[in-house]
N, C-alpha and C. Protein backbone atom coordinates (compact mmCIF):
# COMPACT_ATOMS: atom_id res chain seq x y z
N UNK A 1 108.35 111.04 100.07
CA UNK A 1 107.78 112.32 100.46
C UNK A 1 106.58 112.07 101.37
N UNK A 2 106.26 112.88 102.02
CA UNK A 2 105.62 113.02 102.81
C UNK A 2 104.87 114.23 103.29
N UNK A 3 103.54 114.41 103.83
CA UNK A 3 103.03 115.57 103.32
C UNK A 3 102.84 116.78 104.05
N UNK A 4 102.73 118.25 104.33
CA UNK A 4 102.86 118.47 105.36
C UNK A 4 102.16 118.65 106.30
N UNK A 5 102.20 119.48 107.38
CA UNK A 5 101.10 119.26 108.73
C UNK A 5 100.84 120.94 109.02
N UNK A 6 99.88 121.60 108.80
CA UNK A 6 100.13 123.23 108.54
C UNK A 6 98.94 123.38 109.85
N UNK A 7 98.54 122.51 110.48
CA UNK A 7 98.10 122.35 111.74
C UNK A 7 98.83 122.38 112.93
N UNK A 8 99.12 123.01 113.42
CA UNK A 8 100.60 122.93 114.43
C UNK A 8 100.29 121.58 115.35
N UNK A 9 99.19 121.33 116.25
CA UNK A 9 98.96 120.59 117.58
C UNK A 9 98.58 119.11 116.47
N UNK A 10 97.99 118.71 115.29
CA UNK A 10 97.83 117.92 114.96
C UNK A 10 98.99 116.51 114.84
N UNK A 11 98.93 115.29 115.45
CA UNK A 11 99.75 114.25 115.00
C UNK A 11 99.35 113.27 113.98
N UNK A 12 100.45 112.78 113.00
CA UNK A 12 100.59 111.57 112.23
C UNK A 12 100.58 110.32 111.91
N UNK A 13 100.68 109.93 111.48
CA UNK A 13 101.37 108.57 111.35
C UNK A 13 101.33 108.34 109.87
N UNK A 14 102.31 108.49 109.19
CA UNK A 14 102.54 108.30 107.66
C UNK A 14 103.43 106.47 107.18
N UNK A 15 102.50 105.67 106.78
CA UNK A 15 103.05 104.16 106.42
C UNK A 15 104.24 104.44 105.10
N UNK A 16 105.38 104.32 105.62
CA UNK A 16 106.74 104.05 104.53
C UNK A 16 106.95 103.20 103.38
N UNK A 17 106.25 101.75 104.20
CA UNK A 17 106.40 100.56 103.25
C UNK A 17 106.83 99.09 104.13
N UNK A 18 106.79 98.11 103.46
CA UNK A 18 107.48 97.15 103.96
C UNK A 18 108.81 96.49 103.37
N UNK A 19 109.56 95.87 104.47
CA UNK A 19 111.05 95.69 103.82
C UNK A 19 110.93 94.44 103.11
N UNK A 20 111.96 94.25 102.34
CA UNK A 20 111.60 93.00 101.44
C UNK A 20 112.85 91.98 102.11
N UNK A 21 113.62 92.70 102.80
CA UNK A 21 114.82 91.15 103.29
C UNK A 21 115.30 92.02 104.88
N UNK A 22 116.00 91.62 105.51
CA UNK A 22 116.81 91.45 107.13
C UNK A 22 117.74 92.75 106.11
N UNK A 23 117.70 93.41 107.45
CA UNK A 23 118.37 94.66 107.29
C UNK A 23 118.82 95.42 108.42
N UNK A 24 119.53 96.18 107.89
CA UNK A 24 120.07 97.55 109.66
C UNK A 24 119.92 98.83 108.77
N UNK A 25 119.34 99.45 109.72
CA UNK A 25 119.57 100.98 109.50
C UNK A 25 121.04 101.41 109.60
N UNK A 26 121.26 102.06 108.56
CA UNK A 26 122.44 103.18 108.91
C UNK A 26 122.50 104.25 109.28
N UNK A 27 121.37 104.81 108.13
CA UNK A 27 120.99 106.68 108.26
C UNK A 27 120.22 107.03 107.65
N UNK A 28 119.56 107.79 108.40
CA UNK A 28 118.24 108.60 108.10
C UNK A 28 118.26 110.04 107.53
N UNK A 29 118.50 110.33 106.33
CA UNK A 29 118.25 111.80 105.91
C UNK A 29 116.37 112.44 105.56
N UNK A 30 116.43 113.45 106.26
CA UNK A 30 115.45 114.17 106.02
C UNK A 30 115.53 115.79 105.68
N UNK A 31 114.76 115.72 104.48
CA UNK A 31 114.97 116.96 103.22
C UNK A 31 113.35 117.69 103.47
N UNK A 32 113.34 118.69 104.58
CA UNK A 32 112.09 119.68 104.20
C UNK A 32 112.21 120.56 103.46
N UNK A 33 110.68 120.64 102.57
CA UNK A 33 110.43 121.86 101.55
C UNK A 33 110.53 123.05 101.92
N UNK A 34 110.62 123.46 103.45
CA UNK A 34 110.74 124.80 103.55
C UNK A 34 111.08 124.95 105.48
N UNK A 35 111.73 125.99 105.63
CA UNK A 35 112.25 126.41 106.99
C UNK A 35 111.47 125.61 107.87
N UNK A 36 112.03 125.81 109.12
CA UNK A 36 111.56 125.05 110.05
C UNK A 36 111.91 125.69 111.10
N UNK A 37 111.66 126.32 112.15
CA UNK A 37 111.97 126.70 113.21
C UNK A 37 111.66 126.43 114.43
N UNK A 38 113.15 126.16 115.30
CA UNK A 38 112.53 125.42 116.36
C UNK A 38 111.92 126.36 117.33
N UNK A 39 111.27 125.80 118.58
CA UNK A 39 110.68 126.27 119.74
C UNK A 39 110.38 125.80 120.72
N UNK A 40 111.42 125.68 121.92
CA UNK A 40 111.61 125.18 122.81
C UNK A 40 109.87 124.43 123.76
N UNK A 41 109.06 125.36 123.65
CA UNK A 41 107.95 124.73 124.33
C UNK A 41 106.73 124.20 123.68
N UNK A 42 107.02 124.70 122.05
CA UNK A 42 105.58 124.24 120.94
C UNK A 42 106.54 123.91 119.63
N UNK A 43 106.82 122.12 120.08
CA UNK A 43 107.19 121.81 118.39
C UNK A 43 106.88 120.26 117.97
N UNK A 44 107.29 119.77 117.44
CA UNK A 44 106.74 118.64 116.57
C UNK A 44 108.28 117.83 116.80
N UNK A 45 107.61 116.52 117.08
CA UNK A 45 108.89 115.48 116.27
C UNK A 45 108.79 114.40 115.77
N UNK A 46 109.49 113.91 114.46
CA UNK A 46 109.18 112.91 113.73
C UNK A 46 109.90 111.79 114.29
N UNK A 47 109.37 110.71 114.42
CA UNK A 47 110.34 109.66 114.62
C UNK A 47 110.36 108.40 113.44
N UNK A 48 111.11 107.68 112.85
CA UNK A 48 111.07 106.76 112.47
C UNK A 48 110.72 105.37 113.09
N UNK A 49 109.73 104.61 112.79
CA UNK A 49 109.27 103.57 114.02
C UNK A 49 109.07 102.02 112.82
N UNK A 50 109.87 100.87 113.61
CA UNK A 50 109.65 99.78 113.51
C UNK A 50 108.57 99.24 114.46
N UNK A 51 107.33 98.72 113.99
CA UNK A 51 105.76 98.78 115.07
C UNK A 51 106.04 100.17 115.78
N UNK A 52 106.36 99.52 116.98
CA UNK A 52 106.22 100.83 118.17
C UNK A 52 107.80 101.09 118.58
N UNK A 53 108.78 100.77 118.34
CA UNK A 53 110.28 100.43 118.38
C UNK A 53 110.44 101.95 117.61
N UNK A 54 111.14 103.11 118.05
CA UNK A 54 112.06 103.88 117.54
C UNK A 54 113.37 103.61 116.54
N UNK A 55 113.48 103.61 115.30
CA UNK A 55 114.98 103.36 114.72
C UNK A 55 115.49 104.98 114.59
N UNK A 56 114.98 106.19 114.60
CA UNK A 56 115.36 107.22 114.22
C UNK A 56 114.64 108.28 114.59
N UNK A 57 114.86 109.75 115.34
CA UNK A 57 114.30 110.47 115.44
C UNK A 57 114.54 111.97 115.10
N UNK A 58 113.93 112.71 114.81
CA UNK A 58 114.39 114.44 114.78
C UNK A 58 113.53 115.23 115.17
N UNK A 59 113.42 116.03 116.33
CA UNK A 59 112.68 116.96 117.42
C UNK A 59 113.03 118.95 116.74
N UNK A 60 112.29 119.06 116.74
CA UNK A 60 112.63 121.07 116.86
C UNK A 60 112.68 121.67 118.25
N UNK A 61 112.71 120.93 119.08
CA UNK A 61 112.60 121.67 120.14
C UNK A 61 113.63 122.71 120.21
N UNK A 62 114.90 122.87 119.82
CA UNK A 62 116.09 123.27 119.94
C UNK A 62 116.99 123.48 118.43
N UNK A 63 116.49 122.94 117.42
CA UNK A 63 117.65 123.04 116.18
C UNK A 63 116.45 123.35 115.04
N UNK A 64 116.57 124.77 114.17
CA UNK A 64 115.97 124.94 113.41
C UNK A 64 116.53 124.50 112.30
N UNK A 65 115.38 123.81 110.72
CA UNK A 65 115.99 123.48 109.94
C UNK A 65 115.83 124.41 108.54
N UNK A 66 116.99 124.07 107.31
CA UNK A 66 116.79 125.16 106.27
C UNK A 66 116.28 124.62 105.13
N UNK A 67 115.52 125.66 104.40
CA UNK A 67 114.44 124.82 103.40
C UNK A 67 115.52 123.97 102.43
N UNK A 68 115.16 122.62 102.14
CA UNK A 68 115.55 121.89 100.91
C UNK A 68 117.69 121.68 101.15
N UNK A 69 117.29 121.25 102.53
CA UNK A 69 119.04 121.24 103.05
C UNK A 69 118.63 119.43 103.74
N UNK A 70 119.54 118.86 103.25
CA UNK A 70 119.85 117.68 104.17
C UNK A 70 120.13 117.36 105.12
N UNK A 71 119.34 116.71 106.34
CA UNK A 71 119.87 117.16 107.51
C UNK A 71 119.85 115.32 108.00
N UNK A 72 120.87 114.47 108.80
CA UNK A 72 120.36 113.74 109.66
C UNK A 72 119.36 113.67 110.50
N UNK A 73 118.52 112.53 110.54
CA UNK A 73 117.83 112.14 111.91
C UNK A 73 119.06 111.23 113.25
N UNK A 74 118.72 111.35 114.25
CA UNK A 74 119.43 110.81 115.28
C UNK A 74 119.25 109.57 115.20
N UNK A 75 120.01 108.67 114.76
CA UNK A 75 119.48 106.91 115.03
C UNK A 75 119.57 106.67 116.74
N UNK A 76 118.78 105.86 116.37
CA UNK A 76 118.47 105.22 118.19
C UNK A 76 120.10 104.34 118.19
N UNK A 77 120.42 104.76 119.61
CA UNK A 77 121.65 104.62 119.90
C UNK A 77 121.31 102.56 120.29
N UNK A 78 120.35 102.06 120.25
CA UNK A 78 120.27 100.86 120.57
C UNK A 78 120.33 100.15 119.04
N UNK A 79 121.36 99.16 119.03
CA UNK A 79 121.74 98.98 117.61
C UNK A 79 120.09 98.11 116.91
N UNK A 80 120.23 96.97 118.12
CA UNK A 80 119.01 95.92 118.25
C UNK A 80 117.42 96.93 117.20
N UNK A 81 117.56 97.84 117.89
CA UNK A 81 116.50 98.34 117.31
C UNK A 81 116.54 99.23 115.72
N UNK A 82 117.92 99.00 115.05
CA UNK A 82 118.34 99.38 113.62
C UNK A 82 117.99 98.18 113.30
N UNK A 83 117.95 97.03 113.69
CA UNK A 83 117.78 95.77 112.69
C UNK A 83 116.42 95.48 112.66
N UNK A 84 116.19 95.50 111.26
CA UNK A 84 114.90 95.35 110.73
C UNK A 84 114.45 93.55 109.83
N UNK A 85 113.82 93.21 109.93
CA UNK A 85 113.55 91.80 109.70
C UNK A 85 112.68 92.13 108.50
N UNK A 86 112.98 90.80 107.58
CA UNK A 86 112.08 91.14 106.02
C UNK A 86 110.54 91.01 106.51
N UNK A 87 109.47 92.21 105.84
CA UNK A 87 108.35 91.97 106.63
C UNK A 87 107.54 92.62 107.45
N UNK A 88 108.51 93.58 108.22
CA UNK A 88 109.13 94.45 109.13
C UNK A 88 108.39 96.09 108.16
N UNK A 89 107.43 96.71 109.02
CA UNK A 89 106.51 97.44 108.26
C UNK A 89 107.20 98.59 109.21
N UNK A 90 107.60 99.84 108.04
CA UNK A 90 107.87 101.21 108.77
C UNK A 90 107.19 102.47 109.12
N UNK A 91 106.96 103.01 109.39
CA UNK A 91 106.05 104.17 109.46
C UNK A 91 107.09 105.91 110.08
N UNK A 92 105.94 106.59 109.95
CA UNK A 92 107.25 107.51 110.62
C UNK A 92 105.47 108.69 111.62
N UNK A 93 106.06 108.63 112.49
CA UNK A 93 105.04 108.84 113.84
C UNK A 93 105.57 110.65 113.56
N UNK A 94 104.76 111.87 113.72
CA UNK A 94 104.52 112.97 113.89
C UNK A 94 104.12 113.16 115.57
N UNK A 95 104.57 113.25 116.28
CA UNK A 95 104.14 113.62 117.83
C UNK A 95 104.64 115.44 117.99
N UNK A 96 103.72 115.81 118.92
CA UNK A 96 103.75 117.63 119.09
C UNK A 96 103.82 117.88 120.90
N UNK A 97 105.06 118.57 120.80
CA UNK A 97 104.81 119.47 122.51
C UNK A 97 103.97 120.21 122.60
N UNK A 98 103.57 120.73 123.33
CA UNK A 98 102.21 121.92 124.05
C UNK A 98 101.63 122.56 122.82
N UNK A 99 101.53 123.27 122.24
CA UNK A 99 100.70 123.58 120.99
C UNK A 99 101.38 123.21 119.99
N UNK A 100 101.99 122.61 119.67
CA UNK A 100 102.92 122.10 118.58
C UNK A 100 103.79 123.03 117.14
N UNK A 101 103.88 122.48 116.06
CA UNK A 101 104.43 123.01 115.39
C UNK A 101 103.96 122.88 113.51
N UNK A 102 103.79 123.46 113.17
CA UNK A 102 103.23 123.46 111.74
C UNK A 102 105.16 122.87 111.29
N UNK A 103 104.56 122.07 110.18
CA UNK A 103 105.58 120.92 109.25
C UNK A 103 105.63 120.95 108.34
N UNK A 104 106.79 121.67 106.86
CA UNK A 104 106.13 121.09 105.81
C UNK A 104 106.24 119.82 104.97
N UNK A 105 106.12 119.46 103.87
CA UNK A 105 106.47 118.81 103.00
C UNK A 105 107.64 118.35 103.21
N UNK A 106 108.31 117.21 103.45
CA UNK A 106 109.56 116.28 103.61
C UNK A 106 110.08 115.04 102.39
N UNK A 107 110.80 115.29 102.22
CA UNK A 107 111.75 113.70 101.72
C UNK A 107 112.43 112.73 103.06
N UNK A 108 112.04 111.62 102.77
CA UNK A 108 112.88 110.92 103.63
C UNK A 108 113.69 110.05 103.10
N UNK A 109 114.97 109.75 103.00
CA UNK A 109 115.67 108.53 102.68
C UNK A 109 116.04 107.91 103.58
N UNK A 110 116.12 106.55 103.94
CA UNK A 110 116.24 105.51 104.68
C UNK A 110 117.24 104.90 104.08
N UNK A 111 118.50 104.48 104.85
CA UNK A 111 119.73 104.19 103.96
C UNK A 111 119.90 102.56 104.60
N UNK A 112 119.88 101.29 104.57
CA UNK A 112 120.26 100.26 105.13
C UNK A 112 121.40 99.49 104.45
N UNK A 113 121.36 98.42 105.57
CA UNK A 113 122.43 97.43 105.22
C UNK A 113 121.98 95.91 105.18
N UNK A 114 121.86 95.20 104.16
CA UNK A 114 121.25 94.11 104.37
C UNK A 114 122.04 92.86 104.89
N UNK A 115 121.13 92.28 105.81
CA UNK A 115 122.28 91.36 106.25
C UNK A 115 121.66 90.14 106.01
């Protein structure tokens, strides 16, 4: 979980954890506590980040979400950057378009594959 942002223009950076062995992302589900509506010129997007490396992202610019519904994040279409090394510290980055977007309360599950 993760907490929410009722500041619309404010950004994040929330620490996940570190991995304990060599891994790949598969899929990213993210579960908000309550509606979400997008807006093409003021919204928020979370990304999932290895350091500064993208593994996963989800934007409102365009797709509103429904409270306490499971939704995918987009994995980064570059596989290289699903593979995570034991060690390998995650975070998940909050960035905002033009006045941004108030966020609430989230679950994230991170689903991998260890290799």
């Amino acid at each position: 979980m993760f907490p929410a942002e009722g500041t619309a223009g404010t950004t994040d950076v929330w620490s996940l954890g570190i991995l304990p062995s060599n891994c790949t992302v598969t899929s990213v589900k993210l579960i908000p506590d309550a509606a979400i509506t997008a807006n093409g010129t003021n919204y928020c997007t979370f990304t999932l980040k290895n350091g500064t490396t993208a593994v996963a992202s989800r934007s409102w610019a365009a797709t509103n979400s429904v409270a306490n519904t499971i939704e995918s994040m987009t994995l980064d279409t570059t596989l290289a950057n699903r593979d995570l090394a034991a060690g390998d510290q995650l975070k998940l980055d909050r960035a905002v378009a033009g006045t941004g977007l108030a966020s609430p309360r989230c679950a994230l599950v991170v689903t991998v594959k260890v290799r």
